[in-house]
C-alpha atoms as a PDB file:
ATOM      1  CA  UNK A   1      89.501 156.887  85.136  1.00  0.00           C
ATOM      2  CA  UNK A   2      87.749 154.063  83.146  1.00  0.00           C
ATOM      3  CA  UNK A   3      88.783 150.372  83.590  1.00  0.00           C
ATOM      4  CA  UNK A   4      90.345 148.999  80.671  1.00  0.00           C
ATOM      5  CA  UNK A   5      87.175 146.774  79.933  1.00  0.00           C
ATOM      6  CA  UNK A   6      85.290 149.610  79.795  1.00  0.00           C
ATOM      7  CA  UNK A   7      88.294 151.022  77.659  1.00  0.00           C
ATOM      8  CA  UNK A   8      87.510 148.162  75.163  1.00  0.00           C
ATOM      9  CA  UNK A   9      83.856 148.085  75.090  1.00  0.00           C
ATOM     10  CA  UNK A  10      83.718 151.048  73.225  1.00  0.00           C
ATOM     11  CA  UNK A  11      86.252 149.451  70.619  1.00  0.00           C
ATOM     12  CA  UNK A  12      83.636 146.708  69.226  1.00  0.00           C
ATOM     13  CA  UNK A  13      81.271 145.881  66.813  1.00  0.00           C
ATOM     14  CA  UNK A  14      78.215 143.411  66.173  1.00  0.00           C
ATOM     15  CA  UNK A  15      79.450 140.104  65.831  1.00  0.00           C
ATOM     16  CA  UNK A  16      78.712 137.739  63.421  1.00  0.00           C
ATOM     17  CA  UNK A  17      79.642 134.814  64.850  1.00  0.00           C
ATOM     18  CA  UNK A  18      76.534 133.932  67.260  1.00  0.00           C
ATOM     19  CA  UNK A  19      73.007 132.415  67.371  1.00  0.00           C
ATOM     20  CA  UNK A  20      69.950 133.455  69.747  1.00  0.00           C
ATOM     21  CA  UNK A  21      68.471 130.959  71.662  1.00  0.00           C
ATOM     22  CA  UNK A  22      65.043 130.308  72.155  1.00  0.00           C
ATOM     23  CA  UNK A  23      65.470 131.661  75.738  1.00  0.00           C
ATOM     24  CA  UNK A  24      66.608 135.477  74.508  1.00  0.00           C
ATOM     25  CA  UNK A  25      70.783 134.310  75.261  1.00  0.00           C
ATOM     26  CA  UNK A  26      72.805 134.687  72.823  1.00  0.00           C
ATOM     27  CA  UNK A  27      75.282 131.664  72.034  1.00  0.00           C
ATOM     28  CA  UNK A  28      78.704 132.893  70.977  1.00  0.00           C
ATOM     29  CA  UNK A  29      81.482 130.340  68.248  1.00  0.00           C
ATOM     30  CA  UNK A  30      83.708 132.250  68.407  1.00  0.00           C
ATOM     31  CA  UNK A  31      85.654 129.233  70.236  1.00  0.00           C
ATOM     32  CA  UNK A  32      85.276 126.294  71.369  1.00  0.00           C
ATOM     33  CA  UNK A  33      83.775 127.294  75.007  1.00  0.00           C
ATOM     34  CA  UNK A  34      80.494 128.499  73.450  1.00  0.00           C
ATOM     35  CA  UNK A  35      79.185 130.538  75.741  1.00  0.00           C
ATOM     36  CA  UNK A  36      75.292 131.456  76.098  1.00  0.00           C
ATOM     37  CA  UNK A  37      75.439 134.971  77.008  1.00  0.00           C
ATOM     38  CA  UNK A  38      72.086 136.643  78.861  1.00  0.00           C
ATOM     39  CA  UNK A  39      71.497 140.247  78.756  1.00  0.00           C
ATOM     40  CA  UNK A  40      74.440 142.071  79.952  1.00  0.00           C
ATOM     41  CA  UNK A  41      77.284 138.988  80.332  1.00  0.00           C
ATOM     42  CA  UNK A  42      80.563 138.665  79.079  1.00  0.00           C
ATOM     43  CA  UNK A  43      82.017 135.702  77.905  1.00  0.00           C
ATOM     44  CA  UNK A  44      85.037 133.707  79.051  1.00  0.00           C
ATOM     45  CA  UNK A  45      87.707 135.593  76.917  1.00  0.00           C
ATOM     46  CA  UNK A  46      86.141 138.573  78.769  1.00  0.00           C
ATOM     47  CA  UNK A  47      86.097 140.690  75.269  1.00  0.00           C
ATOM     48  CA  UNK A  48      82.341 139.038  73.393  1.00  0.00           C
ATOM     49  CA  UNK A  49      79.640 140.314  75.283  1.00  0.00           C
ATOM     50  CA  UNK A  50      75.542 140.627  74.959  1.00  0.00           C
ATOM     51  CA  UNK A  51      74.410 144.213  74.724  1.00  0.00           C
ATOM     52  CA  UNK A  52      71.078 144.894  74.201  1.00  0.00           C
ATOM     53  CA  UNK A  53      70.645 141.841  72.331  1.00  0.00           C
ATOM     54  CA  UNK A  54      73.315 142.005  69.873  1.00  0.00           C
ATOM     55  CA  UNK A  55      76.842 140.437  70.354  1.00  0.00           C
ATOM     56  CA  UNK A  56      79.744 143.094  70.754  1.00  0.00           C
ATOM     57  CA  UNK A  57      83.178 141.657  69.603  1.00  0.00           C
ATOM     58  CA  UNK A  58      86.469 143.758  69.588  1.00  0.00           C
ATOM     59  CA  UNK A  59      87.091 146.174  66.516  1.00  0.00           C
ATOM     60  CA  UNK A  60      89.707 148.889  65.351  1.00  0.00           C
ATOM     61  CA  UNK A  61      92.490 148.482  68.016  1.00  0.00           C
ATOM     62  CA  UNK A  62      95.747 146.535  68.252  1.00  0.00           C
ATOM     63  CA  UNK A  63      97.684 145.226  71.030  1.00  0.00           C
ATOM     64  CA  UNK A  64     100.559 145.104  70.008  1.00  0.00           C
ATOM     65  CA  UNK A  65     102.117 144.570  66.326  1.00  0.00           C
ATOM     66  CA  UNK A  66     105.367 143.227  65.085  1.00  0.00           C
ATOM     67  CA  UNK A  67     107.446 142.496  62.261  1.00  0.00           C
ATOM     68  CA  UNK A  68     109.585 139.064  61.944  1.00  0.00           C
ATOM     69  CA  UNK A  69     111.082 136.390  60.062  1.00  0.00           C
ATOM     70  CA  UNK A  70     108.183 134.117  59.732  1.00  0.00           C
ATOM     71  CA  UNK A  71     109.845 130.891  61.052  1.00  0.00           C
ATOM     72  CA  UNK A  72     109.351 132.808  64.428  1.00  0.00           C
ATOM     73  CA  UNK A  73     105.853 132.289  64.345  1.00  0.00           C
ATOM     74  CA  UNK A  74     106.307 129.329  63.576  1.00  0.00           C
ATOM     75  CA  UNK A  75     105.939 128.448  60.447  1.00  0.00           C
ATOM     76  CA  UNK A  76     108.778 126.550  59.525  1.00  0.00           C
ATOM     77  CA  UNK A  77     107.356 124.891  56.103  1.00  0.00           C
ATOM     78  CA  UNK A  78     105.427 127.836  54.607  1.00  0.00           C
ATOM     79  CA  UNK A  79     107.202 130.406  52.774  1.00  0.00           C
ATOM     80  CA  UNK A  80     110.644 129.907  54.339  1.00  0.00           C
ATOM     81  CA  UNK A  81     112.674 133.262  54.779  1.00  0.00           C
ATOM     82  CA  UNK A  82     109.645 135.577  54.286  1.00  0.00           C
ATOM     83  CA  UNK A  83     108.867 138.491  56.760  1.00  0.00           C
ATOM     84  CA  UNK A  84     105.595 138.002  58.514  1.00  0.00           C
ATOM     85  CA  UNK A  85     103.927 140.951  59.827  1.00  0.00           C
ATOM     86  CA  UNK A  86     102.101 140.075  63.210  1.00  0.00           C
ATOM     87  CA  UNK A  87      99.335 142.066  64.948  1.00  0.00           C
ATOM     88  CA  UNK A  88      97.336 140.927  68.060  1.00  0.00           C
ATOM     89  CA  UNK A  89      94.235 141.967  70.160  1.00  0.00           C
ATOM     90  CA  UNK A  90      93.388 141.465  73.795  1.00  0.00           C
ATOM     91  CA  UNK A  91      92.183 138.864  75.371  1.00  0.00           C
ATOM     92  CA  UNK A  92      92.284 135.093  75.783  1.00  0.00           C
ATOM     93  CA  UNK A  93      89.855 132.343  76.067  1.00  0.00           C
ATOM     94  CA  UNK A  94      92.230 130.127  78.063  1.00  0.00           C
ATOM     95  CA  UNK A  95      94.756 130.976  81.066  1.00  0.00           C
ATOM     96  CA  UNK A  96      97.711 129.163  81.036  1.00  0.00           C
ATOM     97  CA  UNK A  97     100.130 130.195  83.482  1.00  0.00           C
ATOM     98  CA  UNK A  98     103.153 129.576  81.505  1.00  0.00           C
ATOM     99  CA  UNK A  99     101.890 132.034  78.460  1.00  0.00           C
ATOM    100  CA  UNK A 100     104.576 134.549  76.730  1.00  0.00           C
ATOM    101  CA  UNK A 101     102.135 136.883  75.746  1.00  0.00           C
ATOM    102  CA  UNK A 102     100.459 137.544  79.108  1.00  0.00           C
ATOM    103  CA  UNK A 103     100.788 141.010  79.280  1.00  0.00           C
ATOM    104  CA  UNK A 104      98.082 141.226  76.095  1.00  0.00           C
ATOM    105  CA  UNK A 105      96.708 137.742  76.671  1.00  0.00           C
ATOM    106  CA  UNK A 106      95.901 138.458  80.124  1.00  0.00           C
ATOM    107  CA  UNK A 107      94.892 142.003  80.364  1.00  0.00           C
ATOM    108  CA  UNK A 108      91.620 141.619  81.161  1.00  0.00           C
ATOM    109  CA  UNK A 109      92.230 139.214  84.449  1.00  0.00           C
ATOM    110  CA  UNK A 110      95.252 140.363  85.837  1.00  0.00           C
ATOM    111  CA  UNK A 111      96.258 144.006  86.827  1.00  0.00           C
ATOM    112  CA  UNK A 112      99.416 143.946  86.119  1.00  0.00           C
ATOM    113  CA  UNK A 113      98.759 143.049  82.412  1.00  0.00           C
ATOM    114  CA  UNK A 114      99.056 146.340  80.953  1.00  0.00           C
ATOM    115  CA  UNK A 115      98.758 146.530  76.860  1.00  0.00           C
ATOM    116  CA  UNK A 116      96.644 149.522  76.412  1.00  0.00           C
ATOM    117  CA  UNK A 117      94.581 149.451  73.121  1.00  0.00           C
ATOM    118  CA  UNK A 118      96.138 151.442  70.170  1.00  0.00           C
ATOM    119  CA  UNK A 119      93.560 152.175  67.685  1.00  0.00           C
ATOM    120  CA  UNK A 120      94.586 150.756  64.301  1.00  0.00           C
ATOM    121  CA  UNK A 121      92.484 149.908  61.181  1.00  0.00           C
ATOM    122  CA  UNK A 122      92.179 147.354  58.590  1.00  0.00           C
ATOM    123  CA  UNK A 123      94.149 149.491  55.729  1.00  0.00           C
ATOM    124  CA  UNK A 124      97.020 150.941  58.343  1.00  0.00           C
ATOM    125  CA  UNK A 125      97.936 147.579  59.104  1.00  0.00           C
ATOM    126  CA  UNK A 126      98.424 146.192  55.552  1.00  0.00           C
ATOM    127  CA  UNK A 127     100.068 149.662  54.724  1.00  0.00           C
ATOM    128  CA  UNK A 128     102.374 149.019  57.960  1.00  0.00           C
ATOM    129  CA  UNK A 129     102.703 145.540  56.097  1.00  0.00           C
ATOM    130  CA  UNK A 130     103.829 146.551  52.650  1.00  0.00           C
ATOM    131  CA  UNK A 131     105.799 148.944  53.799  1.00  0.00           C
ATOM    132  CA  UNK A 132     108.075 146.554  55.740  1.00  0.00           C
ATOM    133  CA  UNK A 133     108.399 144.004  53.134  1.00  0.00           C
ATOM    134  CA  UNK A 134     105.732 141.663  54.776  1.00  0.00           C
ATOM    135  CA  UNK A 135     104.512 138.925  52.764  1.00  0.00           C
ATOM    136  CA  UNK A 136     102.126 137.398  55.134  1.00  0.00           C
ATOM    137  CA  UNK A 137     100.395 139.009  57.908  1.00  0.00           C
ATOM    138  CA  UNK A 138      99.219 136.797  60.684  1.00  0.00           C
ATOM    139  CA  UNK A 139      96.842 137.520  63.858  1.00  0.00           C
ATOM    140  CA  UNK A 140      98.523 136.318  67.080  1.00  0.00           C
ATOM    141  CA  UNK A 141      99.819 137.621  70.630  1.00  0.00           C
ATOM    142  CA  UNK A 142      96.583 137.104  72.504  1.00  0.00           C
ATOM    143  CA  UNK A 143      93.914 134.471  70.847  1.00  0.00           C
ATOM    144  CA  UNK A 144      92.904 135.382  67.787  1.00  0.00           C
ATOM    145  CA  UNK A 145      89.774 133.089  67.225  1.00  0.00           C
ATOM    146  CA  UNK A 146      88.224 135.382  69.617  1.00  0.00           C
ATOM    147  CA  UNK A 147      88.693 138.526  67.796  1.00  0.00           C
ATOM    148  CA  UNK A 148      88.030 136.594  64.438  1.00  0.00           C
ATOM    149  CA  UNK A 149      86.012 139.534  63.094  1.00  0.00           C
ATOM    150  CA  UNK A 150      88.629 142.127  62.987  1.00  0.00           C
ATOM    151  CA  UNK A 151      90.916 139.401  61.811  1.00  0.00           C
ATOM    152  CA  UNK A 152      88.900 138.853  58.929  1.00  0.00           C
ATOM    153  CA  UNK A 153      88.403 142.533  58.113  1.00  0.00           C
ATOM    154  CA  UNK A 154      92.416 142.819  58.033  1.00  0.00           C
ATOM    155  CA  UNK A 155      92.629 139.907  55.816  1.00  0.00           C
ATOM    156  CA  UNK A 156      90.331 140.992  53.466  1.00  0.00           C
ATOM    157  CA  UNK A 157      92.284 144.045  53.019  1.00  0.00           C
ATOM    158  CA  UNK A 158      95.733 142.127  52.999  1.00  0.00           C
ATOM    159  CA  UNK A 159      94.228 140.025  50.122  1.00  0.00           C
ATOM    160  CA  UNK A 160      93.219 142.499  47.879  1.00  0.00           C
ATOM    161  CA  UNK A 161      96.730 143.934  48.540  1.00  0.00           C
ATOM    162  CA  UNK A 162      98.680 140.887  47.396  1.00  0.00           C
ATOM    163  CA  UNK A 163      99.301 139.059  51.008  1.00  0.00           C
ATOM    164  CA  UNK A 164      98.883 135.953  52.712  1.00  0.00           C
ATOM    165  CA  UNK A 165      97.022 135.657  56.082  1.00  0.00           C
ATOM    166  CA  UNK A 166      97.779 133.415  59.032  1.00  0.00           C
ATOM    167  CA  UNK A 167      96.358 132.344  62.511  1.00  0.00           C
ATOM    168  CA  UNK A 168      98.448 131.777  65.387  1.00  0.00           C
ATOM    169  CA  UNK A 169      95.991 129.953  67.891  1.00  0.00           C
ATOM    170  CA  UNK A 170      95.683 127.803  70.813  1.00  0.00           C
ATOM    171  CA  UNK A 171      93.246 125.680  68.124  1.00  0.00           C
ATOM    172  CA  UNK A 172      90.113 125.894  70.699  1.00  0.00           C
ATOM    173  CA  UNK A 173      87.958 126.266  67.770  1.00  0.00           C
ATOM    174  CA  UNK A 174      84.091 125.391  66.538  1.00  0.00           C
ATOM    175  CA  UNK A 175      82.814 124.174  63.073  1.00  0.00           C
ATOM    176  CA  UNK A 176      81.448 127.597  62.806  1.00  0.00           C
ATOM    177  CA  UNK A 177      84.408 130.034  63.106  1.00  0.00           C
ATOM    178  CA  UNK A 178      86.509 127.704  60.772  1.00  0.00           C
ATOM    179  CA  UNK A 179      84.082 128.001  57.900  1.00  0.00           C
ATOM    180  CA  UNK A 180      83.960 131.780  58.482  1.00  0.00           C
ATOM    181  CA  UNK A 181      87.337 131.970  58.700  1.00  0.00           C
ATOM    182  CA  UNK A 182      88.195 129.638  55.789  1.00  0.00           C
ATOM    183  CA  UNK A 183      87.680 131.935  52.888  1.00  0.00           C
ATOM    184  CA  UNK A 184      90.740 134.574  54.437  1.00  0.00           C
ATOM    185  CA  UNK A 185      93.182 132.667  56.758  1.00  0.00           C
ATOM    186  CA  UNK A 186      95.975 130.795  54.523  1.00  0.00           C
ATOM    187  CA  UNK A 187      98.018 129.358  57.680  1.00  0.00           C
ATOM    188  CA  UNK A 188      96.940 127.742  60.719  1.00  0.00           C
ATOM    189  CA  UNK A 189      99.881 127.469  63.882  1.00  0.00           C
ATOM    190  CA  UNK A 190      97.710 125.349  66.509  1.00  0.00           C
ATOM    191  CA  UNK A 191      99.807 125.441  69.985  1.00  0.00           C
ATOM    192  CA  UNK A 192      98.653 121.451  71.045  1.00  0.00           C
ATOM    193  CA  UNK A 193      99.791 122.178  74.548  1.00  0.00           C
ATOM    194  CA  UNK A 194      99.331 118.460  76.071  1.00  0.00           C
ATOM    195  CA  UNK A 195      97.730 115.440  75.292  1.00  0.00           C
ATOM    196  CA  UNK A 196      95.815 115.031  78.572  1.00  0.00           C
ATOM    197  CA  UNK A 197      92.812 116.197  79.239  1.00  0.00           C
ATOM    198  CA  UNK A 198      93.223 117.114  82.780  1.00  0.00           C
ATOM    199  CA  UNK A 199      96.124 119.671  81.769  1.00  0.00           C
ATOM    200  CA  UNK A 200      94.033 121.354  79.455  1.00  0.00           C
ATOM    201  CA  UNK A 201      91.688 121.827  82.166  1.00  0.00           C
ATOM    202  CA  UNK A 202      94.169 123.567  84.226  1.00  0.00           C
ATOM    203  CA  UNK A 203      94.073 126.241  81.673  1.00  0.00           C
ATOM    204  CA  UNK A 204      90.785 126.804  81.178  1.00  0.00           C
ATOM    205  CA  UNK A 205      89.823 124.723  78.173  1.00  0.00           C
ATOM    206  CA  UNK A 206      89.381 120.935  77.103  1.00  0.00           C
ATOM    207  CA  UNK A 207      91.076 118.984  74.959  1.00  0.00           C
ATOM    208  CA  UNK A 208      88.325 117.786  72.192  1.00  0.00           C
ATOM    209  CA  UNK A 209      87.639 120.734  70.979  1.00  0.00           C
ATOM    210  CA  UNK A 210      91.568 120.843  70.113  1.00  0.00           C
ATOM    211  CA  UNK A 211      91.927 118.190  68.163  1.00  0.00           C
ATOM    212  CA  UNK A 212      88.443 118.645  66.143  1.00  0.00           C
ATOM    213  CA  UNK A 213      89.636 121.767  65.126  1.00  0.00           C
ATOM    214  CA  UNK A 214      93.301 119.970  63.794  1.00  0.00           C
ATOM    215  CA  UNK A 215      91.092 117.435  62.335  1.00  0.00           C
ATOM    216  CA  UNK A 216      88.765 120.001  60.821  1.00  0.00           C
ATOM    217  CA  UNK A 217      91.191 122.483  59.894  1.00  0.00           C
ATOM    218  CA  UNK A 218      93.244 119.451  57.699  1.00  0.00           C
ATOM    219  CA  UNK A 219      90.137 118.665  56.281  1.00  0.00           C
ATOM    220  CA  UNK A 220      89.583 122.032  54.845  1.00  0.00           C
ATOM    221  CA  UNK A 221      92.708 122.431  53.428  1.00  0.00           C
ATOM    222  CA  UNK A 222      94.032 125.164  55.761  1.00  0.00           C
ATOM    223  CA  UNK A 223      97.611 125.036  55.436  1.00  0.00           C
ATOM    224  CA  UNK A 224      98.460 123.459  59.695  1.00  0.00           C
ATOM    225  CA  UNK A 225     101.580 123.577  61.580  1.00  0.00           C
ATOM    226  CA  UNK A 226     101.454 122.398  65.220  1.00  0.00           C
ATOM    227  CA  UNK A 227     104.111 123.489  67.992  1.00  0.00           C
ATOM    228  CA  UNK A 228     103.840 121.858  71.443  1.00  0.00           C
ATOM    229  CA  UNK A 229     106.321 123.901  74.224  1.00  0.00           C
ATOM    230  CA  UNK A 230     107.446 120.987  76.638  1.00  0.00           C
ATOM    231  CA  UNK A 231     107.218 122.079  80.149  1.00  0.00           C
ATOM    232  CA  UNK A 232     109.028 120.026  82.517  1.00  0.00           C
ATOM    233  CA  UNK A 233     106.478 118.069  85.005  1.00  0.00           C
ATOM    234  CA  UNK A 234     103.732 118.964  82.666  1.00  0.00           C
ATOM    235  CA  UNK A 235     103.623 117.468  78.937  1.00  0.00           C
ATOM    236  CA  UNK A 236     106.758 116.233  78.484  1.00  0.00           C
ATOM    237  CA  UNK A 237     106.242 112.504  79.540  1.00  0.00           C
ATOM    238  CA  UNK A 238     107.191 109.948  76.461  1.00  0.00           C
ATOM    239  CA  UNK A 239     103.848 108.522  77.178  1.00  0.00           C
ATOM    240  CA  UNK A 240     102.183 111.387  76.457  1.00  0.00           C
ATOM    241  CA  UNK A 241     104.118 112.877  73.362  1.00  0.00           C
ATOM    242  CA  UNK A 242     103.822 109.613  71.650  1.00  0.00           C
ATOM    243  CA  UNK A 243     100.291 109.426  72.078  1.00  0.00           C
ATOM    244  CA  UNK A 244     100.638 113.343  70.862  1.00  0.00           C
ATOM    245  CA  UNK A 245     102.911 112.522  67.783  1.00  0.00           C
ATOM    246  CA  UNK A 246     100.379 109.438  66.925  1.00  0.00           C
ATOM    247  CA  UNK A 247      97.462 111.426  66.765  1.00  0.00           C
ATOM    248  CA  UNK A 248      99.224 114.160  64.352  1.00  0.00           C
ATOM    249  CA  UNK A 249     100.713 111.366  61.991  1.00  0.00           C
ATOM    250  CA  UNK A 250      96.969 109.667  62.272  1.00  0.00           C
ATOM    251  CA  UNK A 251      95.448 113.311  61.218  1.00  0.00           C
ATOM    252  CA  UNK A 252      98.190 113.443  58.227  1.00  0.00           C
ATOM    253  CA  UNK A 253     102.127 112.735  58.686  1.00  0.00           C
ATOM    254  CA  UNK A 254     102.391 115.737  56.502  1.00  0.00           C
ATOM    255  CA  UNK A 255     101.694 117.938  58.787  1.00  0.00           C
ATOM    256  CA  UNK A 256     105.107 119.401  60.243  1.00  0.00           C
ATOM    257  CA  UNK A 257     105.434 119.234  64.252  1.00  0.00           C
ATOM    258  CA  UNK A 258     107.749 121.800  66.189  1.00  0.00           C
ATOM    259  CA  UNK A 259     108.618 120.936  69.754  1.00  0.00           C
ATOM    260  CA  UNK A 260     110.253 124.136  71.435  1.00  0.00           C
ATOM    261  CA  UNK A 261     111.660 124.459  75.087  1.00  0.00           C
ATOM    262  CA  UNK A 262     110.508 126.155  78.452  1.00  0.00           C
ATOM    263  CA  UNK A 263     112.095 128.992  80.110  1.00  0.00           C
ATOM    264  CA  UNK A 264     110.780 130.592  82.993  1.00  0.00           C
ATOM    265  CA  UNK A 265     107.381 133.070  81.853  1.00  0.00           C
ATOM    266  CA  UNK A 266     104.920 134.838  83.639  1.00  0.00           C
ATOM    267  CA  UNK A 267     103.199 132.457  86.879  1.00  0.00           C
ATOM    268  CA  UNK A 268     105.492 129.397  86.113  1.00  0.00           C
ATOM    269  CA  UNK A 269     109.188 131.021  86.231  1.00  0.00           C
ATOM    270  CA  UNK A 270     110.389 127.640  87.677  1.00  0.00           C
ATOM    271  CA  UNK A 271     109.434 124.119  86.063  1.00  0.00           C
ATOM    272  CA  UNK A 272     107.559 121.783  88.081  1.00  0.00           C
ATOM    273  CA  UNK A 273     109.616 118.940  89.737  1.00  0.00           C
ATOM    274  CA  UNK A 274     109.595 116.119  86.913  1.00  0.00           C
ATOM    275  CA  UNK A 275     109.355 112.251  85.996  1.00  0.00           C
ATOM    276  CA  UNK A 276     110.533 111.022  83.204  1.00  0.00           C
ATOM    277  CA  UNK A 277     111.294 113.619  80.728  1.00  0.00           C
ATOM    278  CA  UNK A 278     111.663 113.114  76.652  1.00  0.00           C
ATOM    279  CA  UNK A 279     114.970 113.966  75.827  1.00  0.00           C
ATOM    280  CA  UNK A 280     116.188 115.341  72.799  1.00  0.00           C
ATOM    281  CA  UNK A 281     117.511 111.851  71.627  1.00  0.00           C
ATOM    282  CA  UNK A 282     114.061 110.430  72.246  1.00  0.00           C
ATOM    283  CA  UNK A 283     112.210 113.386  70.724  1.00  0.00           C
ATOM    284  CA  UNK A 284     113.685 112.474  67.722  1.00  0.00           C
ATOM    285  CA  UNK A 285     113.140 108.344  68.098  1.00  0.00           C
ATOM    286  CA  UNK A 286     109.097 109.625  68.649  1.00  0.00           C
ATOM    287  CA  UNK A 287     109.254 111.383  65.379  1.00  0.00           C
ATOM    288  CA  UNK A 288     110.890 108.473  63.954  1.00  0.00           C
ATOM    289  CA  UNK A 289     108.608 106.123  65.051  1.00  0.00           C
ATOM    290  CA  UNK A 290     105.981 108.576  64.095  1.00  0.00           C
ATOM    291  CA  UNK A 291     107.201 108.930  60.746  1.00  0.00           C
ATOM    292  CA  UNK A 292     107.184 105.146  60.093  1.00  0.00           C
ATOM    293  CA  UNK A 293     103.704 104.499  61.088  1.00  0.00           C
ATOM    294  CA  UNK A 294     103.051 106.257  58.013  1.00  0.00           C
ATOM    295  CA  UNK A 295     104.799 104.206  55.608  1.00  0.00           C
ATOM    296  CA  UNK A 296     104.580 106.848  53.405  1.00  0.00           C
ATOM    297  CA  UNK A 297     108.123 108.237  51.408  1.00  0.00           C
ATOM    298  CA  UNK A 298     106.468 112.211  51.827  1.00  0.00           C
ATOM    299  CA  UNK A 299     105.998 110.957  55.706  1.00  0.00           C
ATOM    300  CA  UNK A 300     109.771 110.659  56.390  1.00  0.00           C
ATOM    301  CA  UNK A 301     110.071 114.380  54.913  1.00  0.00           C
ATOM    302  CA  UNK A 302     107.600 116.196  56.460  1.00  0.00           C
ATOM    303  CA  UNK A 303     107.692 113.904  60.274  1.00  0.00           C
ATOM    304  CA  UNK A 304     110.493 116.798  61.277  1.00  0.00           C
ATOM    305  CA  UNK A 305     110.572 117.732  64.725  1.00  0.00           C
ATOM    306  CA  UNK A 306     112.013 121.415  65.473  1.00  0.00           C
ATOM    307  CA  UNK A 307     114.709 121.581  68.324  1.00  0.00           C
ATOM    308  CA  UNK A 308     113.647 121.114  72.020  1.00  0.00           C
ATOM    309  CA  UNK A 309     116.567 122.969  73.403  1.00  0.00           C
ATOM    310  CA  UNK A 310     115.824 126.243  71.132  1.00  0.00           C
ATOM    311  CA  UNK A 311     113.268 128.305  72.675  1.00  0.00           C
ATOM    312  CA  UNK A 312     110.613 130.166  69.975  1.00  0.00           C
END
């Protein structure tokens, strides 16, 4: 019986999103890790891969799909009470151990991720879309900057069709797969996880390339939401979410902020033991305070924090 990689390496296509290097590699932007990729290696997400010379990226299947209010993605400020049809890949670049999509972010490292690959294509998901009363259909579930491709190929469909497009991303993005993207993704959801390098790090990624895609993705007019999920022992220091909320408001204080709560997921079913922990009280006095660095009368509006004790 195959292995699901080798499942999903005959669901792909060439790439467009990589360079060759003067060495024969091939460097992948898909996200922000960047991989140079020699004959025969797979990158981090562990679905881009060098074949022959040519990058293969995932095509034509679906993990999973899904259709919801859109507030649950979240998207809170962008066409309240619409129906947002979600589809998702396999596949992550990063590995938190806290994620709620592990069983298709994960499938790929561990075995007991199962999310077998249903083959889908561009025009059965916007006719699954329509059909439902969609009026925006977003890529999420596992990471969808690294199955950007397909993404785009749905969108382009969904556009001609009437919809509106949306990312759902952990934001670990480059200059290069924002400006391919730009043209087809409407909404951007960027899950800022912690302001602290060393946490990202635990997940497999780095900060910086976080926050250059917020900046970035501002600066090109991407409609951006950011949630942050507070995890007890891990993010939730006041400290650290003000130094979180100031970097948002210094990005644009227009740019809505959700803070959601932790329950018990996948390798972290039990919060770490914990220091000083942001209430809800003083949630809202960092929003506050957040809000009135801006000095700005649109500021107060859109400085709204969603409820920390109501899980997304």
């Amino acid at each position: 019986m195959p292995t699901l990689a080798e499942v999903l390496a005959q669901t792909t296509r060439e790439g467009t999103l990589y360079d060759r290097l003067p060495d024969g590699r091939l460097r992948c932007y898909a996200c922000g890790h960047c991989c140079p990729l020699p004959e025969g290696a797979i990158g981090v997400c562990k679905v881009r891969f060098n074949q022959d010379g040519r990058l293969r990226v995932p095509w034509g299947y679906i993990g999973g799909v899904q259709c919801d209010p859109i507030e649950k993605k979240p998207f809170f400020h962008a066409y309240p009470g619409a129906l947002a049809y979600s589809f998702g890949m396999l596949g992550c670049d990063l590995h938190c151990g806290y994620c709620q999509n592990w069983v298709t972010s994960q499938a790929l490292r561990d075995p007991e991720a199962v999310a077998p690959p249903i083959a889908a294509s561009p025009e059965a998901l916007v006719s699954g879309a329509l059909r439902q009363g969609a009026r925006v259909i977003v890529s999420t579930y596992n990471e969808p900057l690294i199955t950007s491709e397909w993404a785009v190929d749905v969108f382009k469909a969904a556009k001609a069709a009437g919809l509106m497009t949306g990312f759902v991303s952990n934001g670990n993005g480059t200059p290069q797969v924002l400006e391919y993207l730009r043209p087809w993704v409407d909404l951007y959801k960027v899950d800022l996880k912690s302001f602290d390098d060393r946490h990202y790090r635990e997940l497999g990624g780095r900060l910086a390339p976080i926050l250059e895609t917020i900046r970035r993705l501002h600066a090109m007019e991407f409609w951006v939401e950011i949630v942050t999920l507070l995890i007890p022992g891990f993010n939730d220091s006041r400290e650290e979410l003000s130094r979180l909320a100031s970097f948002i408001a210094g990005v644009s204080p227009e740019i809505p902020w959700h803070v959601t709560a932790f329950h018990g997921d996948y390798q972290m079913t039990a919060p770490r033991s914990a220091g000083p922990m942001a209430s809800g009280t003083s949630m809202r006095g960092i929003c506050l305070a957040r809000s009135a660095r801006s000095k700005t009368p649109a500021a107060q509006r859109a400085a709204t924090c969603s409820s920390p004790d109501t899980a997304t």
